[in-house]
N, C-alpha and C. Protein backbone atom coordinates (compact mmCIF):
# COMPACT_ATOMS: atom_id res chain seq x y z
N UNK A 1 95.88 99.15 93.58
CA UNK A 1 95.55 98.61 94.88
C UNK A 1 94.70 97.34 94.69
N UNK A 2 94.89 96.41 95.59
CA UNK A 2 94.07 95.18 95.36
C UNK A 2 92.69 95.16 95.59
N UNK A 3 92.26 95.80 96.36
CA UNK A 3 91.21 96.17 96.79
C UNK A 3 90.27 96.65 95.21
N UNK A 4 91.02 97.57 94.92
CA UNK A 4 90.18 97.90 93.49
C UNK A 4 90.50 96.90 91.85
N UNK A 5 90.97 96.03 92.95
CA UNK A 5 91.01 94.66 91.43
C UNK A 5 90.01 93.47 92.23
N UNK A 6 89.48 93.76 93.34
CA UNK A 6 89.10 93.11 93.98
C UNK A 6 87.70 91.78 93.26
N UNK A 7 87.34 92.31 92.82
CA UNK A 7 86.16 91.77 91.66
C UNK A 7 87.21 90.91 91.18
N UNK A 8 87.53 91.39 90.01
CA UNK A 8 88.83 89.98 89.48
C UNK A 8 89.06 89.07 90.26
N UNK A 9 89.77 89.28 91.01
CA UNK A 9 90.11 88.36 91.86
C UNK A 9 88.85 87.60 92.33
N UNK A 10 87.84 87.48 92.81
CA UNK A 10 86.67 86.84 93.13
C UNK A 10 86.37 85.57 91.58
N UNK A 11 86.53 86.48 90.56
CA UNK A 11 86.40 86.20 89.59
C UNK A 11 87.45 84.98 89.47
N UNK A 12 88.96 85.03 89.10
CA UNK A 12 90.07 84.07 89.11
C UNK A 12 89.24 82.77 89.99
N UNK A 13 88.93 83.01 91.62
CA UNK A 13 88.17 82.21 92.43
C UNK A 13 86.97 81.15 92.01
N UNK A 14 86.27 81.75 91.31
CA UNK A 14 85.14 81.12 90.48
C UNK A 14 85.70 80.65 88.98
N UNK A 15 86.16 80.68 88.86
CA UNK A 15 86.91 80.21 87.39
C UNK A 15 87.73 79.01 88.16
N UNK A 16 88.36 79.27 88.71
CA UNK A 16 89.57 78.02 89.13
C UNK A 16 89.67 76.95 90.56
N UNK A 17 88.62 77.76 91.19
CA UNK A 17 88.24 77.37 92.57
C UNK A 17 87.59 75.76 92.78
N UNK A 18 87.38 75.21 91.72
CA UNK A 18 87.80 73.84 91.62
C UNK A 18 88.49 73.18 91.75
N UNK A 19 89.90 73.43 90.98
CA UNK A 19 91.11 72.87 90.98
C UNK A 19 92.01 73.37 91.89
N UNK A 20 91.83 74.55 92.79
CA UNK A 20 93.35 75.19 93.83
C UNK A 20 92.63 75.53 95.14
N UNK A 21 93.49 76.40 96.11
CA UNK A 21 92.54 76.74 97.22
C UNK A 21 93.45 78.44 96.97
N UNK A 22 92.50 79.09 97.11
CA UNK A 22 92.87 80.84 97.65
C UNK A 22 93.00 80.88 98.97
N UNK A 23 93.96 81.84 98.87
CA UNK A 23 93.84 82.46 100.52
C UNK A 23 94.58 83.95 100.41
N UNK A 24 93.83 85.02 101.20
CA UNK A 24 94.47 86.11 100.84
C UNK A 24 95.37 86.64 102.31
N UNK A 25 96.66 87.08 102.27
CA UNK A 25 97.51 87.41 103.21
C UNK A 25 97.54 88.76 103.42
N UNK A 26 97.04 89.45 104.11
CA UNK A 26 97.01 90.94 104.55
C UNK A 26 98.51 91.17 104.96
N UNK A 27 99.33 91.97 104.19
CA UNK A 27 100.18 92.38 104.48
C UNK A 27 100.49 93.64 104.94
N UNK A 28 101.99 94.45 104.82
CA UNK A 28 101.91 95.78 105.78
C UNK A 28 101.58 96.52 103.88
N UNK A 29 100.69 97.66 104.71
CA UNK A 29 99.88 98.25 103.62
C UNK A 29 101.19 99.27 102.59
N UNK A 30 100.88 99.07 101.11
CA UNK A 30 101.91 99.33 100.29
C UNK A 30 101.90 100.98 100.03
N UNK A 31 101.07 101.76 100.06
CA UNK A 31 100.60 102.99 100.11
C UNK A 31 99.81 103.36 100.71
N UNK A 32 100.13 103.04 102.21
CA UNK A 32 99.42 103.88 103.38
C UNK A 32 99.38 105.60 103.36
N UNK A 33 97.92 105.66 103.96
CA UNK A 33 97.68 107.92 103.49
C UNK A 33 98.50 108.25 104.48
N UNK A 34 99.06 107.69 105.41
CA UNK A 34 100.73 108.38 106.20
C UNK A 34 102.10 108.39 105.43
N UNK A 35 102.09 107.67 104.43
CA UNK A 35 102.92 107.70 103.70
C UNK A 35 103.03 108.37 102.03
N UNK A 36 103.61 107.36 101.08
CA UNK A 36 103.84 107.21 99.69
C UNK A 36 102.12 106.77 99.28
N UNK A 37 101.37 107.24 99.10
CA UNK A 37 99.82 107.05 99.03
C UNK A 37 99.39 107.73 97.10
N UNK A 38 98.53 106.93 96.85
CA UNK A 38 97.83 106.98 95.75
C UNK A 38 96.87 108.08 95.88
N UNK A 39 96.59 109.22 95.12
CA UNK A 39 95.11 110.05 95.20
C UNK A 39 94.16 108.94 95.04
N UNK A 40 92.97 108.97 95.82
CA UNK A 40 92.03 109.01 95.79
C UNK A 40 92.05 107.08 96.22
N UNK A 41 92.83 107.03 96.74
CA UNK A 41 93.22 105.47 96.98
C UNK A 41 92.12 105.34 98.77
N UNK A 42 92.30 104.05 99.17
CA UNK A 42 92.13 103.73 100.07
C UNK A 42 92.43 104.44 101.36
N UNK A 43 91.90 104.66 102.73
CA UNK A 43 92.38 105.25 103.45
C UNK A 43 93.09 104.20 104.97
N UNK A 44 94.00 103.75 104.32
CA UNK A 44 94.73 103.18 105.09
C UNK A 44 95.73 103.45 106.11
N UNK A 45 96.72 103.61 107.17
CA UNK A 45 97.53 104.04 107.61
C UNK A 45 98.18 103.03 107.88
N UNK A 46 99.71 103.61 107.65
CA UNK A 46 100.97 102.58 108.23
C UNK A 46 100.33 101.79 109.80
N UNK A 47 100.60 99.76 109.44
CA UNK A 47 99.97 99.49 110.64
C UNK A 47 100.86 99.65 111.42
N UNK A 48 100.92 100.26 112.92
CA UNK A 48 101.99 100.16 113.97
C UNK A 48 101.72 99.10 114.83
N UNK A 49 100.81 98.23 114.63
CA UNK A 49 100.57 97.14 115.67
C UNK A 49 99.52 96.14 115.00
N UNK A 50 99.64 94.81 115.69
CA UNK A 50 98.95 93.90 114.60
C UNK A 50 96.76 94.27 114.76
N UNK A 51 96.80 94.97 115.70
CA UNK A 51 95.18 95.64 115.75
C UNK A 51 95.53 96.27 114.84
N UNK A 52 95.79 97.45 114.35
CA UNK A 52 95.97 98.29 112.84
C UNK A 52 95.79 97.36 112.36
N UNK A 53 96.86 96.26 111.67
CA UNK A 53 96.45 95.05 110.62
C UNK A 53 95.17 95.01 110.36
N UNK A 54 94.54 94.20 111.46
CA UNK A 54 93.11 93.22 111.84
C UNK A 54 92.36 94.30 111.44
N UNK A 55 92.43 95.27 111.80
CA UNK A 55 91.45 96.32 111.32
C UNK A 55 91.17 97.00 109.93
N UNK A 56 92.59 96.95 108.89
CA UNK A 56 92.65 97.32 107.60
C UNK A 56 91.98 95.92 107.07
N UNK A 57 92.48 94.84 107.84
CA UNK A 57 91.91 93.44 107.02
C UNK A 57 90.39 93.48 106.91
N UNK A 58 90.01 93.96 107.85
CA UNK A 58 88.47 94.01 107.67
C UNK A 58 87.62 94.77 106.62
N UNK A 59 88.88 95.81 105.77
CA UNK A 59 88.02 96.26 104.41
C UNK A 59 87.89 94.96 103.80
N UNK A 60 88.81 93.93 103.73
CA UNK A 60 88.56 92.99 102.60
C UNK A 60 87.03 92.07 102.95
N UNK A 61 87.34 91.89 104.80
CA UNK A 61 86.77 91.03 105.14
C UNK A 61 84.96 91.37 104.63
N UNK A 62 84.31 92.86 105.02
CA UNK A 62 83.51 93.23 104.44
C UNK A 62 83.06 93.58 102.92
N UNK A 63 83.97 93.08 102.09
CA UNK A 63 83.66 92.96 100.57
C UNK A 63 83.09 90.54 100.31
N UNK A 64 83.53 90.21 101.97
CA UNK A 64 82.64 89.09 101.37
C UNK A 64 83.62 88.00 100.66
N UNK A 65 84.89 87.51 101.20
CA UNK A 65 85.76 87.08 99.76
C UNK A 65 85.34 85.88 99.71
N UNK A 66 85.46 85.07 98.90
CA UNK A 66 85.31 83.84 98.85
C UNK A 66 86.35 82.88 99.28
N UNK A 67 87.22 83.25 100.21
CA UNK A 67 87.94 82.29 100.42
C UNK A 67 88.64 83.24 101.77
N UNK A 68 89.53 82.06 102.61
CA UNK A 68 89.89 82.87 103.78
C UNK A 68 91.12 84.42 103.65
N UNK A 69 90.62 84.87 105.18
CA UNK A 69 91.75 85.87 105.17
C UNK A 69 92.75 85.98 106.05
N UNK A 70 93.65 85.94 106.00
CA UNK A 70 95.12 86.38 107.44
C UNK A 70 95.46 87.21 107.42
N UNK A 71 95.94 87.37 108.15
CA UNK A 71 97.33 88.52 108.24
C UNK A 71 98.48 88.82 108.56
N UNK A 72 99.81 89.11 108.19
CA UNK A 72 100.52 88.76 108.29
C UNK A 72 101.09 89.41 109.39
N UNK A 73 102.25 88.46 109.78
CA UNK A 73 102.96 88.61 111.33
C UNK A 73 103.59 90.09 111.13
N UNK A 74 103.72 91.13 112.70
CA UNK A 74 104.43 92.29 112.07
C UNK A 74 105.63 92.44 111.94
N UNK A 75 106.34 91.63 112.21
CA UNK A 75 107.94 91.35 111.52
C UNK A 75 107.48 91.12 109.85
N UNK A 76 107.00 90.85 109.29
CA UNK A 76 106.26 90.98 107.56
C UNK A 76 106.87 89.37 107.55
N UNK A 77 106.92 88.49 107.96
CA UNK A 77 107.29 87.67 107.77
C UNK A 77 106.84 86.67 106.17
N UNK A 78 105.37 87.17 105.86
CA UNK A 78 105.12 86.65 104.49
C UNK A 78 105.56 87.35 103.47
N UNK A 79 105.59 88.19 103.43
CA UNK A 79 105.52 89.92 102.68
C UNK A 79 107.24 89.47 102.33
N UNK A 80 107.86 89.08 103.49
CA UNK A 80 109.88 89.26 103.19
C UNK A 80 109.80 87.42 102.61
N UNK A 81 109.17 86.74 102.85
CA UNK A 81 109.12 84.92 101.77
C UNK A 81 108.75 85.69 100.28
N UNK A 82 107.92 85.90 100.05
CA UNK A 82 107.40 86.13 99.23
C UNK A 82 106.99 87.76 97.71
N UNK A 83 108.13 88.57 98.41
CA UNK A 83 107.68 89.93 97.93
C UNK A 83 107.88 89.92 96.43
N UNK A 84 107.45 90.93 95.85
CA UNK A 84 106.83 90.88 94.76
C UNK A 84 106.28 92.14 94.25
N UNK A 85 106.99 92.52 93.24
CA UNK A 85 106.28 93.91 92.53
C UNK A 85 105.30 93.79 91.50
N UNK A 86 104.52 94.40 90.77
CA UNK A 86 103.71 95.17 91.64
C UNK A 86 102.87 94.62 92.22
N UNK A 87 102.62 93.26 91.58
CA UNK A 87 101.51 92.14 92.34
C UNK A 87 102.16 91.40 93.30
N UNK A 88 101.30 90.77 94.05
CA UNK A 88 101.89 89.55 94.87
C UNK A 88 101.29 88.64 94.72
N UNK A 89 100.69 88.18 93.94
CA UNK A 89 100.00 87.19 93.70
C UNK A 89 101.01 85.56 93.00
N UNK A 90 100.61 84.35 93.97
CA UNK A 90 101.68 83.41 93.71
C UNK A 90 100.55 82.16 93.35
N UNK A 91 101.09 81.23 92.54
CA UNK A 91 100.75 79.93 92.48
C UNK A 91 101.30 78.86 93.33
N UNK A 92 101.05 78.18 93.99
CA UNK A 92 102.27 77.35 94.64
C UNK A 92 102.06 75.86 94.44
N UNK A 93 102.45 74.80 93.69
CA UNK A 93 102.42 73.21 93.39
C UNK A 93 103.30 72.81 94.18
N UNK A 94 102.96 71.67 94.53
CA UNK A 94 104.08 70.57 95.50
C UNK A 94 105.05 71.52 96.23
N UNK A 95 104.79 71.93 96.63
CA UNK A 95 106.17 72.88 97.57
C UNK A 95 106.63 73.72 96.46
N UNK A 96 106.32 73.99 95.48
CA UNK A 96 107.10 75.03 94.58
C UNK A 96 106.08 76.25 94.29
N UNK A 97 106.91 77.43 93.89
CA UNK A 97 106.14 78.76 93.72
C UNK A 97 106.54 78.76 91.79
């Protein structure tokens, strides 16, 4: 879960946060506890509406990130550009990924 790599990532930020810009995209949650869920993981639930979202986003938002947060539209509209196992994490130059 990202959340528990969450440090790292702060970390990547301060290491490189010179040269790029972060931004983190709240997407629909990958192991929600209504679903396919991790023991001892996060207690998230499938969002059914973009308040669910805004509201899971706010675990990140209360860890403090160093850089902004969104969330994504509930058609997954970033999540279906961009998906990605097991990470989602992208670089993007001049229009390219």
């Amino acid at each position: 879960s990202f959340i528990f790599k969450f440090d790292q990532f702060k970390r990547l930020i301060e290491d490189f946060g010179s040269v790029a810009d972060f931004l983190i995209i709240y997407i629909e949650e990958a192991h929600a506890s209504d679903g396919w869920a991790f023991k001892n993981n996060v207690d998230i639930k499938n969002h059914r509406n973009l308040q669910d979202r805004l509201r899971a986003a706010h675990l990140l938002l209360d860890r403090s990130p160093p850089c902004p947060v969104v969330v994504d539209t509930m058609t997954n509209q970033s999540s279906s550009c961009y998906a990605a196992l097991p990470e989602r994490l992208y670089v993007l130059q001049e229009g390219r990924v």
